[in-house]
N, C-alpha and C. Protein backbone atom coordinates (compact mmCIF):
# COMPACT_ATOMS: atom_id res chain seq x y z
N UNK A 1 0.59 23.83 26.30
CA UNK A 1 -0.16 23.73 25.08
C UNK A 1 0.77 23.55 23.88
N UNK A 2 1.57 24.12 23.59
CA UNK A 2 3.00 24.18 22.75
C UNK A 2 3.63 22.75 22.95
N UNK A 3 3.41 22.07 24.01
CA UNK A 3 4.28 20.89 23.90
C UNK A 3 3.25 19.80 23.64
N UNK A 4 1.69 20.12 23.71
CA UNK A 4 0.73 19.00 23.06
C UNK A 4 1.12 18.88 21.64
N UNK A 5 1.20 20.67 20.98
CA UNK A 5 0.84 20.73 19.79
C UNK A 5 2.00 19.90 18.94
N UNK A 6 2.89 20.14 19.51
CA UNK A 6 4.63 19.28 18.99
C UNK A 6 4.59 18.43 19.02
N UNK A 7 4.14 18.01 19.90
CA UNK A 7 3.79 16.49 20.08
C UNK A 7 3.27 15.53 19.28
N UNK A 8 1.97 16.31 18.89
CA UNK A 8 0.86 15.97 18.16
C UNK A 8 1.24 15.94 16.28
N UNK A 9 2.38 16.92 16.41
CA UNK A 9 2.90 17.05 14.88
C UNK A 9 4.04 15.97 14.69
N UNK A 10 4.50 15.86 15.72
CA UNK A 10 6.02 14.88 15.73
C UNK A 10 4.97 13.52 15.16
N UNK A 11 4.05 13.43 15.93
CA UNK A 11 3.18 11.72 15.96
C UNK A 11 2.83 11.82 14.29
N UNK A 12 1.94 12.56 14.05
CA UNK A 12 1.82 12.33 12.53
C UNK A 12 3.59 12.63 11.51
N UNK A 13 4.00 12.89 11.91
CA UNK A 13 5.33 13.32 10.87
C UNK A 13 5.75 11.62 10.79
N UNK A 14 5.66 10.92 12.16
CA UNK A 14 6.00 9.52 12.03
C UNK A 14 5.59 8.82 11.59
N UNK A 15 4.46 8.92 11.60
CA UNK A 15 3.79 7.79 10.77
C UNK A 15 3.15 8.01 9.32
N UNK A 16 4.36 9.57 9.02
CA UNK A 16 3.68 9.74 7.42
C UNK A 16 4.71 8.95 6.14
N UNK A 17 5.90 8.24 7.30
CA UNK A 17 6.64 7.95 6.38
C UNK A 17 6.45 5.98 5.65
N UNK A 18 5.24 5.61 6.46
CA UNK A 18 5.01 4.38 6.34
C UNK A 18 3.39 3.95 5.85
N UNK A 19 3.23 4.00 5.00
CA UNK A 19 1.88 3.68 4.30
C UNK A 19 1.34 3.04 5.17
N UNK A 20 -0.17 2.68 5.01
CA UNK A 20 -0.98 2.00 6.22
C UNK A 20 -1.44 1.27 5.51
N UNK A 21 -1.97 0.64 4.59
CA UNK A 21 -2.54 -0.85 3.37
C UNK A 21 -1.35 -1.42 3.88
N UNK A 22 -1.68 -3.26 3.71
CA UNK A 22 -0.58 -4.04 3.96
C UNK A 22 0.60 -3.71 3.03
N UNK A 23 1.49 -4.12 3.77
CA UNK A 23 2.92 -4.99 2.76
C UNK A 23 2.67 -5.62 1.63
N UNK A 24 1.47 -7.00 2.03
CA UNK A 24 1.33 -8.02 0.85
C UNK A 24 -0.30 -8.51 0.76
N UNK A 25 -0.17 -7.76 -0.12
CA UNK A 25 -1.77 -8.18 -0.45
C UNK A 25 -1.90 -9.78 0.02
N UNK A 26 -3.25 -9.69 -0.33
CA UNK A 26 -3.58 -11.91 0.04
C UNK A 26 -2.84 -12.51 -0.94
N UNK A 27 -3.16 -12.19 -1.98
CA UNK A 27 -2.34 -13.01 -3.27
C UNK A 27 -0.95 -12.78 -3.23
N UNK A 28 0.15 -12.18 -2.59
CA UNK A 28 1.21 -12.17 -2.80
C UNK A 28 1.65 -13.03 -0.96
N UNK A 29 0.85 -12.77 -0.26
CA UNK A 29 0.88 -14.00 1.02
C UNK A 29 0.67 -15.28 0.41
N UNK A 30 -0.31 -15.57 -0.83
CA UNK A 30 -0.51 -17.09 -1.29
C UNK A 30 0.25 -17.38 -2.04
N UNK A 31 1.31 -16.51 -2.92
CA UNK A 31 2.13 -17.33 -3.43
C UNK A 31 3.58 -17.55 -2.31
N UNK A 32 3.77 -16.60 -1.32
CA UNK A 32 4.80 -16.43 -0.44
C UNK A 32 4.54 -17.83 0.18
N UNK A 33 3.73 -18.28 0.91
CA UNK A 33 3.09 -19.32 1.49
C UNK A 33 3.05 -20.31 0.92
N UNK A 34 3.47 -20.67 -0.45
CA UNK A 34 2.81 -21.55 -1.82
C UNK A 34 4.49 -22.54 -1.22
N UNK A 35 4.92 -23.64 -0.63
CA UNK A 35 5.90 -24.34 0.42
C UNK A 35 5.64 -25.60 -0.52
N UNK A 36 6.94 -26.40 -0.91
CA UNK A 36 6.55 -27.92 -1.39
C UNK A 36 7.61 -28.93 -0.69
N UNK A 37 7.32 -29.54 -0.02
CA UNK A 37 7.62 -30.23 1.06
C UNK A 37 8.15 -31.53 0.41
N UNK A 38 9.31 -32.71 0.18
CA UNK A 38 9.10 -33.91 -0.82
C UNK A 38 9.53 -34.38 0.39
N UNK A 39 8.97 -36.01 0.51
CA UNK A 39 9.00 -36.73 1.65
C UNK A 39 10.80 -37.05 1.50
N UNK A 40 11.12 -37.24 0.68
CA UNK A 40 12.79 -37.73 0.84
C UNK A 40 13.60 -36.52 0.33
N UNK A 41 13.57 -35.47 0.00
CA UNK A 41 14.21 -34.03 -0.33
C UNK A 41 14.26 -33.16 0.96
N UNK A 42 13.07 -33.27 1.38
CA UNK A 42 12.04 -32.35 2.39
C UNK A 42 11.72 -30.80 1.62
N UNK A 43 12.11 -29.69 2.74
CA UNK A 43 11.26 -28.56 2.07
C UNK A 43 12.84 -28.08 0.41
N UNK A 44 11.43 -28.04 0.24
CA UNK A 44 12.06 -27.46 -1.88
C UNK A 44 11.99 -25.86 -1.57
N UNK A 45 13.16 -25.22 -2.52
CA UNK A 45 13.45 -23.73 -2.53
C UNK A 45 12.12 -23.45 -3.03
N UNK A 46 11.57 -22.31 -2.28
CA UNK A 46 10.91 -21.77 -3.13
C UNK A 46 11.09 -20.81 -4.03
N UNK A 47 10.23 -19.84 -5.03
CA UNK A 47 9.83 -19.43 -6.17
C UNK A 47 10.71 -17.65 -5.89
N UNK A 48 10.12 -17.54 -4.46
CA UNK A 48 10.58 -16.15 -3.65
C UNK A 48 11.59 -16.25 -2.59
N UNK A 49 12.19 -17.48 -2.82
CA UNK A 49 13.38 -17.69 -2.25
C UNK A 49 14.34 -16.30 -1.36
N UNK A 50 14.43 -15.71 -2.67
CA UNK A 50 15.45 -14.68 -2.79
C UNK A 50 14.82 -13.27 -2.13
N UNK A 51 13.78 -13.04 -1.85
CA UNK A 51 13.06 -12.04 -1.28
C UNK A 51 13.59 -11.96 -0.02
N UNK A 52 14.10 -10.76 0.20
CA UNK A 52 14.68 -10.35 1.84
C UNK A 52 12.32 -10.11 1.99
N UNK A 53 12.47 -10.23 3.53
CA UNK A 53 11.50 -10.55 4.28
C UNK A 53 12.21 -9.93 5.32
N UNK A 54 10.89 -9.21 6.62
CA UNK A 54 12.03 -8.30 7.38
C UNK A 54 10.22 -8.48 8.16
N UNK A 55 10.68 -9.23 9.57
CA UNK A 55 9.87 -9.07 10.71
C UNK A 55 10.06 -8.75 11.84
N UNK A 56 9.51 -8.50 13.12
CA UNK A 56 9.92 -7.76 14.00
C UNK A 56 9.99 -8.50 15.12
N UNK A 57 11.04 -8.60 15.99
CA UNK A 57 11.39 -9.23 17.51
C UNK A 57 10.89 -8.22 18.19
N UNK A 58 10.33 -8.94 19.25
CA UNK A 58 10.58 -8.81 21.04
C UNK A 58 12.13 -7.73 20.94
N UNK A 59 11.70 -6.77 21.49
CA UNK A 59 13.10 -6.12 21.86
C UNK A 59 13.37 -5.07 20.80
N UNK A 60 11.83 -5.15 19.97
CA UNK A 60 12.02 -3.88 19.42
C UNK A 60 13.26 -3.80 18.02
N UNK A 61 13.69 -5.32 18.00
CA UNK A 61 14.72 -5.48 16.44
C UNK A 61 14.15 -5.84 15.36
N UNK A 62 14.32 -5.72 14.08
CA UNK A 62 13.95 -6.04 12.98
C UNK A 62 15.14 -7.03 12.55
N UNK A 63 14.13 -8.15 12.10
CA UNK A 63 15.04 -9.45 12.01
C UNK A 63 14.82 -9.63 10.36
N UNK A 64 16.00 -9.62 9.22
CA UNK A 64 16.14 -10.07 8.08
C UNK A 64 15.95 -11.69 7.87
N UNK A 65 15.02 -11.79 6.95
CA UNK A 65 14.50 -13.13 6.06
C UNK A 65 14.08 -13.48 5.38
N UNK A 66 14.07 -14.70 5.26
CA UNK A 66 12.97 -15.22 3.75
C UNK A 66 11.92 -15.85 4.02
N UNK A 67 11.08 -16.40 2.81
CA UNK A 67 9.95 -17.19 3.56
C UNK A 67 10.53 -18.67 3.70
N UNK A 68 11.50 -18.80 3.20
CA UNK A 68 11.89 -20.53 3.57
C UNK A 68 11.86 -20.35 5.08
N UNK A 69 13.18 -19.92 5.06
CA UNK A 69 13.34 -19.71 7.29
C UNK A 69 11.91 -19.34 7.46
N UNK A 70 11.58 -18.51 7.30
CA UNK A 70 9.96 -18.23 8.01
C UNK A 70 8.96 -19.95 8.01
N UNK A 71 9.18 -20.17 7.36
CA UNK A 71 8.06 -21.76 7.17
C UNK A 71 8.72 -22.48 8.32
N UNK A 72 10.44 -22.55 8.36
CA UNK A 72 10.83 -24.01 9.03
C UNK A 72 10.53 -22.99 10.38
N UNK A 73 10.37 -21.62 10.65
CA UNK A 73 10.53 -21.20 12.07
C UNK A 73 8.86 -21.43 12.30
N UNK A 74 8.10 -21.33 11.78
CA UNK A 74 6.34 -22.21 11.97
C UNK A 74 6.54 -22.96 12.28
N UNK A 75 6.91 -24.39 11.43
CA UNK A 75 6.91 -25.56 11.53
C UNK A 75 7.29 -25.86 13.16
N UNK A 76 8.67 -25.14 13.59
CA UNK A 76 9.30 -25.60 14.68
C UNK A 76 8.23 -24.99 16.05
N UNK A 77 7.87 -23.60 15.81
CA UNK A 77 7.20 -22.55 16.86
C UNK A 77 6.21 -22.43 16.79
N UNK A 78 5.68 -21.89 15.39
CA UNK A 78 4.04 -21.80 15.67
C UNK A 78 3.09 -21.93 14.82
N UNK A 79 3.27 -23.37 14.78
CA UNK A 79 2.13 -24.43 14.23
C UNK A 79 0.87 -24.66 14.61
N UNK A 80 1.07 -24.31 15.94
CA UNK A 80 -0.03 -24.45 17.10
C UNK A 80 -1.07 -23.35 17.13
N UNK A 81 -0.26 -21.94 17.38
CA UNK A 81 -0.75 -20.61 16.91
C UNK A 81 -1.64 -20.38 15.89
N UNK A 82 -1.02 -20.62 14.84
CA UNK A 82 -1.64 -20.18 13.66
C UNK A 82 -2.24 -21.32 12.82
N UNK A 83 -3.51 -21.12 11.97
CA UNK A 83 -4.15 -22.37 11.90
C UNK A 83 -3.85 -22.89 10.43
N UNK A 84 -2.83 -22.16 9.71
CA UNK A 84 -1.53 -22.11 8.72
C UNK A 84 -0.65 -21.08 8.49
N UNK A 85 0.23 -21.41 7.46
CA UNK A 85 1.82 -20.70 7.00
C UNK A 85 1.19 -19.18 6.91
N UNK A 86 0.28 -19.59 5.92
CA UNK A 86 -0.52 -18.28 4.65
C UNK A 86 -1.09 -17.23 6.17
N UNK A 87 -1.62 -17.93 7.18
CA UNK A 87 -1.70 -17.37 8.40
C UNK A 87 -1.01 -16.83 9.32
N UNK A 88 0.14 -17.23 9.54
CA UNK A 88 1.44 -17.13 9.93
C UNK A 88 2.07 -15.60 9.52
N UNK A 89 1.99 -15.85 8.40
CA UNK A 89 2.78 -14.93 7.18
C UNK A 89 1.99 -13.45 7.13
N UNK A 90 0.92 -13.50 7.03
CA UNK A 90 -0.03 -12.42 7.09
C UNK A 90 0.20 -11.65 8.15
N UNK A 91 0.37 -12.15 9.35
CA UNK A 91 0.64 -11.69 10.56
C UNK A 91 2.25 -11.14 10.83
N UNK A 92 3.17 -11.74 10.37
CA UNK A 92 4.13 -11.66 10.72
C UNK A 92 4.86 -10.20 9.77
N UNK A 93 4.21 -10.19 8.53
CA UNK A 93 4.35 -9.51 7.24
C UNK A 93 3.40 -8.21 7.09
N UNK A 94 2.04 -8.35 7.41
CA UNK A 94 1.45 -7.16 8.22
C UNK A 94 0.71 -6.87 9.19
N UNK A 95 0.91 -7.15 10.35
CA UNK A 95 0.02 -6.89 10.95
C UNK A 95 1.21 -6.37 12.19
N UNK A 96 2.45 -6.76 11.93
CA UNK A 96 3.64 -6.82 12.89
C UNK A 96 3.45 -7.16 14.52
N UNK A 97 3.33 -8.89 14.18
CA UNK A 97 3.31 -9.26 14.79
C UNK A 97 4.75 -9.64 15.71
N UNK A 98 5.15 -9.95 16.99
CA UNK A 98 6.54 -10.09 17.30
C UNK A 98 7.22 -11.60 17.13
N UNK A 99 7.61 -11.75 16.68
CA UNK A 99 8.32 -12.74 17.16
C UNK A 99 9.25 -12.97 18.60
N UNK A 100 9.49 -14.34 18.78
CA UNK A 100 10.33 -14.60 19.64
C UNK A 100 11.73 -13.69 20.17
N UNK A 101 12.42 -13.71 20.82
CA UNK A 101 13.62 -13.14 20.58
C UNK A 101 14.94 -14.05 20.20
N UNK A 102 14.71 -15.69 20.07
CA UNK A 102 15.44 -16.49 20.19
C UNK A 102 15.96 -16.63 18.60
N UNK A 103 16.02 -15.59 17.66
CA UNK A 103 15.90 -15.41 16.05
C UNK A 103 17.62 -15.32 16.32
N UNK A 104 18.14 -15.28 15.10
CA UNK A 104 19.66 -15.46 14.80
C UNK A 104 20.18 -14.00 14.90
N UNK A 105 20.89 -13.18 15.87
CA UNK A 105 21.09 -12.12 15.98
C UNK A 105 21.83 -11.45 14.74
N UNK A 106 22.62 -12.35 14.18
CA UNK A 106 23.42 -12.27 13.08
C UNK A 106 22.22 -11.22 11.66
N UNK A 107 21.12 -11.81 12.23
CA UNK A 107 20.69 -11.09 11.03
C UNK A 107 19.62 -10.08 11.66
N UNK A 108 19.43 -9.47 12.72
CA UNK A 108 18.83 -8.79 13.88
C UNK A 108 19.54 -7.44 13.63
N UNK A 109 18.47 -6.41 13.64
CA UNK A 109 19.18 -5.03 13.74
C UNK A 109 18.16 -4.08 14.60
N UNK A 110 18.52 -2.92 15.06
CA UNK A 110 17.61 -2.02 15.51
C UNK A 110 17.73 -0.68 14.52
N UNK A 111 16.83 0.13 14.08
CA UNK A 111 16.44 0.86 13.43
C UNK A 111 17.48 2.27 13.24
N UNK A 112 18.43 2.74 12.68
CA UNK A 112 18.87 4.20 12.77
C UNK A 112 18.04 5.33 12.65
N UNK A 113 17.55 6.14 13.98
CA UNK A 113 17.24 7.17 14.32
C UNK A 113 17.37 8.20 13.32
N UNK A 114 18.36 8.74 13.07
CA UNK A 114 18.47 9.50 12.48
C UNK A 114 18.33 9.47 10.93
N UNK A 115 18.24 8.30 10.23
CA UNK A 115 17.19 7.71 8.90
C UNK A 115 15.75 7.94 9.20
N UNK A 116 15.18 7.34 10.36
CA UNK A 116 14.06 7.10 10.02
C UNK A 116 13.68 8.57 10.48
N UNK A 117 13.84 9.81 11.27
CA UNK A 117 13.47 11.14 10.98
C UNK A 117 13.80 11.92 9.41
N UNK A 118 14.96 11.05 8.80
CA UNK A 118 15.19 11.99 7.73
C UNK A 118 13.66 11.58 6.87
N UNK A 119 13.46 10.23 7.02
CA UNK A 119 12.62 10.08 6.30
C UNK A 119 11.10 10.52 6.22
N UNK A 120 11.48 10.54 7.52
CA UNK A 120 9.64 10.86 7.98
C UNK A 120 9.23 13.20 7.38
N UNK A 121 11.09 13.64 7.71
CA UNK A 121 10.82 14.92 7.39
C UNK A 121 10.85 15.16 5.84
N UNK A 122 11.62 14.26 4.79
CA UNK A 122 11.67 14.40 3.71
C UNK A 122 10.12 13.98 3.05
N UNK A 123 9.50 12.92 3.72
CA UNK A 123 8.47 12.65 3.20
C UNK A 123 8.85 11.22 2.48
N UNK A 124 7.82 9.87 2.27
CA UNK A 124 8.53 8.45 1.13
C UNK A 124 9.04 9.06 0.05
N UNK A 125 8.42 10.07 -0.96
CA UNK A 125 8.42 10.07 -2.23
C UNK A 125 9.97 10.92 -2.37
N UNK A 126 10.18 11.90 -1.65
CA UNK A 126 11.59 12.34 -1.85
C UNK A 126 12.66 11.47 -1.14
N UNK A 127 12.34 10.86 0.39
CA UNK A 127 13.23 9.93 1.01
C UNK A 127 13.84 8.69 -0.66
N UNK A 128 12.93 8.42 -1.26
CA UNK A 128 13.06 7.51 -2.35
C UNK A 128 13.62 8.20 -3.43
N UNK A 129 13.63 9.34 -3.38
CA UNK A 129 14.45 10.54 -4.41
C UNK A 129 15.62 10.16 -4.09
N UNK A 130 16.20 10.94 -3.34
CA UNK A 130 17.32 10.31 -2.39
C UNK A 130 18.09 9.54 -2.73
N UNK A 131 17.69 8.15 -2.44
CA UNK A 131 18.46 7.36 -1.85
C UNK A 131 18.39 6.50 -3.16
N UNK A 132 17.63 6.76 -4.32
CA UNK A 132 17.69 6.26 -5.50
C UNK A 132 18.57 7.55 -6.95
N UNK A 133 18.79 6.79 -8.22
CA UNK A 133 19.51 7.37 -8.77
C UNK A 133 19.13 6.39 -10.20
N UNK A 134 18.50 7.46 -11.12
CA UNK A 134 18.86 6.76 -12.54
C UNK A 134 17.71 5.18 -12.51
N UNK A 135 17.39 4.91 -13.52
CA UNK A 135 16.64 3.58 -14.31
C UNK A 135 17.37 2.36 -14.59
N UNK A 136 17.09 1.76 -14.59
CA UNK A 136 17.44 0.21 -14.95
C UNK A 136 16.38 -0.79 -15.79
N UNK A 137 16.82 -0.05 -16.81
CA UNK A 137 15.29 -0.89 -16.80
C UNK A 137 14.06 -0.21 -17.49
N UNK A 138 13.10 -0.31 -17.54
CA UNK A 138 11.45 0.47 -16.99
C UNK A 138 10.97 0.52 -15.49
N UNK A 139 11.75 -0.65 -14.97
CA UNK A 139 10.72 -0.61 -13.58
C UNK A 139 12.03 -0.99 -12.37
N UNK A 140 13.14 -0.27 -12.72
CA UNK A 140 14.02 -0.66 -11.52
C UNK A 140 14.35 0.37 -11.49
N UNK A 141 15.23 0.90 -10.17
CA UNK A 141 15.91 2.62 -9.65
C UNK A 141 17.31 1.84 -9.24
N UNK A 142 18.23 2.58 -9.13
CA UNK A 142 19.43 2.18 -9.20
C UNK A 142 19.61 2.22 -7.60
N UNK A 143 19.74 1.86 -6.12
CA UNK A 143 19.73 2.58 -4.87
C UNK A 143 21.65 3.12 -5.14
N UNK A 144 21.36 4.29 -4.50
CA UNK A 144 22.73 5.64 -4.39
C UNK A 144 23.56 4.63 -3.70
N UNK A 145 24.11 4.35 -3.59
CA UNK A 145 25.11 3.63 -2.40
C UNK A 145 26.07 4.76 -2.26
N UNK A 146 26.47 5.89 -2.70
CA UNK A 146 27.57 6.43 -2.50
C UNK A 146 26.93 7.64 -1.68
N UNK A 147 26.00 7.98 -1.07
CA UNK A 147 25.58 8.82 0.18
C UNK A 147 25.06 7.71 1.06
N UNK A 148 25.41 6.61 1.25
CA UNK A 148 24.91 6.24 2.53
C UNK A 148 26.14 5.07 3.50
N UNK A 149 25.93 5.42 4.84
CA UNK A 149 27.05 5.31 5.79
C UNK A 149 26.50 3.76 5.48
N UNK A 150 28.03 2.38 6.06
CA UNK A 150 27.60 1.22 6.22
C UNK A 150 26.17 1.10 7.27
N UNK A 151 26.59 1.94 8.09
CA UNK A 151 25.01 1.63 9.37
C UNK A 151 23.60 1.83 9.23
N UNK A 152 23.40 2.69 7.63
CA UNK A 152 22.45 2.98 7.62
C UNK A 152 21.68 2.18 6.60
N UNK A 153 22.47 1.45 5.90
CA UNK A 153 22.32 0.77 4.80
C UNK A 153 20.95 -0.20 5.38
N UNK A 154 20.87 -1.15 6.40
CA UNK A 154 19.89 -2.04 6.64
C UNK A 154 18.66 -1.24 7.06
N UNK A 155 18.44 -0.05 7.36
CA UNK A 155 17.56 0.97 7.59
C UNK A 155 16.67 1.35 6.47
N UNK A 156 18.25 1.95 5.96
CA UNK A 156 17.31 2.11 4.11
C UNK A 156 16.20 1.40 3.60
N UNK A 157 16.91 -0.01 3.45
CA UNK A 157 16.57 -1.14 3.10
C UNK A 157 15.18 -1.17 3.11
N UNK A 158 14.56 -1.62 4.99
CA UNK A 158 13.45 -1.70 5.35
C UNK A 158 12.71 -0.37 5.75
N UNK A 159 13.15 0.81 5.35
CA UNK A 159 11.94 1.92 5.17
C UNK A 159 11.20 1.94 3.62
N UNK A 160 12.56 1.34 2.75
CA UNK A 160 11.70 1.48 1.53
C UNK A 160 10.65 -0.31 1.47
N UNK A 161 10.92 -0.70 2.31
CA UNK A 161 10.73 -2.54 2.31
C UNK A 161 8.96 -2.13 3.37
N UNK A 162 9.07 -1.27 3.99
CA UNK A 162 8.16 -0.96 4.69
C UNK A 162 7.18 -0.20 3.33
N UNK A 163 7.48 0.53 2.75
CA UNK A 163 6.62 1.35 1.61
C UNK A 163 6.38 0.53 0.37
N UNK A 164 6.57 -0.70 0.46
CA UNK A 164 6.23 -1.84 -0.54
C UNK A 164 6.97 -1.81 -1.62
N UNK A 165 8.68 -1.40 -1.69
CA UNK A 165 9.43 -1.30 -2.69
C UNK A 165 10.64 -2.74 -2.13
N UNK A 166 11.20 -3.03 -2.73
CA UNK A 166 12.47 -4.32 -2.68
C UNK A 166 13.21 -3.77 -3.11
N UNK A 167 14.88 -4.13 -2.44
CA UNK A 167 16.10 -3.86 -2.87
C UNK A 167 16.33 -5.45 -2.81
N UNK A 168 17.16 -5.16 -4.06
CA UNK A 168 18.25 -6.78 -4.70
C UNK A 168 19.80 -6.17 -5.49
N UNK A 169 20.57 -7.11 -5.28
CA UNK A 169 21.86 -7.30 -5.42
C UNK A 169 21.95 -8.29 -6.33
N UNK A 170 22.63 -7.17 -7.75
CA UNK A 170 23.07 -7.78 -8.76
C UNK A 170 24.78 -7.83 -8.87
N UNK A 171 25.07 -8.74 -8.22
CA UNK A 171 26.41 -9.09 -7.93
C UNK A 171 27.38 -9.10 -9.48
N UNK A 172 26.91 -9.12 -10.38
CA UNK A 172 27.44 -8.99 -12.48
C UNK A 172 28.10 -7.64 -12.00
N UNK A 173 26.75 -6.92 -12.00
CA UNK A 173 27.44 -5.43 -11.81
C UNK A 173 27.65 -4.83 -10.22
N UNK A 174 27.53 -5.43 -9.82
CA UNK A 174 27.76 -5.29 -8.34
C UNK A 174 27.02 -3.38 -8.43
N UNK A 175 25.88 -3.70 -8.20
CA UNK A 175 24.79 -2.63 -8.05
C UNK A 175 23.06 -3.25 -7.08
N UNK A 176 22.59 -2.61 -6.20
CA UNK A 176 21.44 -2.86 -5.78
C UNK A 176 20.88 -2.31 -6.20
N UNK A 177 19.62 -2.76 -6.77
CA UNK A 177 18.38 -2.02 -7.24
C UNK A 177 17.15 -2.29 -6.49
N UNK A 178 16.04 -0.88 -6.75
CA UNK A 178 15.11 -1.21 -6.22
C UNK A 178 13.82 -1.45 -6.78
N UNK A 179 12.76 -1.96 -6.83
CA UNK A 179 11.63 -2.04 -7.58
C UNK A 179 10.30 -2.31 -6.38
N UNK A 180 9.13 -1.70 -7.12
CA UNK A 180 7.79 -1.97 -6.78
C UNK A 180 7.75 -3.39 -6.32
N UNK A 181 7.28 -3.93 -5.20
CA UNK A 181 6.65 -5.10 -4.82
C UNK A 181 5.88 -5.53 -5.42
N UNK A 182 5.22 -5.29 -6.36
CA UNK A 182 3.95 -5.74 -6.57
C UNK A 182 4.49 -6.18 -8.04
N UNK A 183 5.30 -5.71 -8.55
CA UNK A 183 5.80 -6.29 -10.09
C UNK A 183 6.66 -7.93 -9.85
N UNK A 184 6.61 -7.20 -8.59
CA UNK A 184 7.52 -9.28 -8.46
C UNK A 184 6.47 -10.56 -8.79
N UNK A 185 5.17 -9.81 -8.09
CA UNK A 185 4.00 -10.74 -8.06
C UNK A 185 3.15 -11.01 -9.31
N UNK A 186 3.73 -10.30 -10.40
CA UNK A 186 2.59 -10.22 -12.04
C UNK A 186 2.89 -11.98 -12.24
């Protein structure tokens, strides 16, 4: 009985550290999706270029990206699948869907254990205490870089990337910051 009940507490402790509403609302899938193709250029950067994007392989890895690569990996894979990008994207962004495993390992990671319990026991709102420091801004947090190991760094990343916050690299001051998802999209 003692090992249901642990059980039963471990399961919710896990999944208290990851909100359940999507990643990206529809409107932030329609501008993610929003692709301009020129017959002699071909595909044009897009708008969200610069947005790390983080979907999940076969094999249980979380693969770093953008929506450019995401469009040309449709175009090439699954065009057929999905009956568009904006379709594609929804799925891939929340619903965690898998991808292939044939993705560029180079940018392929598996999850640090011992992050994603700190996080789940600290709770998002202090895990984001944490691992943030100080304003930038009105609407940016500075991320700590000086408590966190190189290995845990891509972990960080996508627990707060999972709770609908973005980290970016301002290479001027050589500082990452983090901000609300949803202010990218005003």
């Amino acid at each position: 009985m003692k090992k249901n009940i642990i059980l039963l507490m471990l399961f919710c402790f896990l999944i208290s550290c990851e909100r359940k509403e999507p990643n990206f609302s529809e409107e932030m899938i329609e501008k993610l999706a929003y692709m301009h193709e020129d017959p002699k250029l071909g595909l044009l950067p897009s708008h969200y270029l610069s947005f790390d994007l983080y979907v999940k392989k076969r094999g249980k890895e979380i693969y770093k990206t953008n929506n450019h690569d995401l469009f040309s990996y449709y175009k090439k894979n699954y065009v057929e699948k999905f009956i568009s990008f904006e379709k594609f994207l929804n799925a891939v962004l929340n619903q965690d869907y898998l991808l292939d495993e044939n993705l560029d390992d180079k940018y392929s990671f598996k999850l640090d254990q011992k992050i994603q319990k700190e996080c789940v026991s600290l709770g998002f709102n202090r895990f984001l205490k944490k691992y943030s420091e100080g304003n930038i801004g009105k609407e940016k947090l500075k991320l700590n870089r000086s408590i966190i190991q190189k290995n845990e760094f891509r972990t960080i990343k996508y627990l707060l990337y999972k709770n609908k916050y973005d980290v970016g690299f301002d290479d001027y001051h050589d500082i990452y910051y983090i901000w609300k998802r949803e202010d990218s999209f005003k």
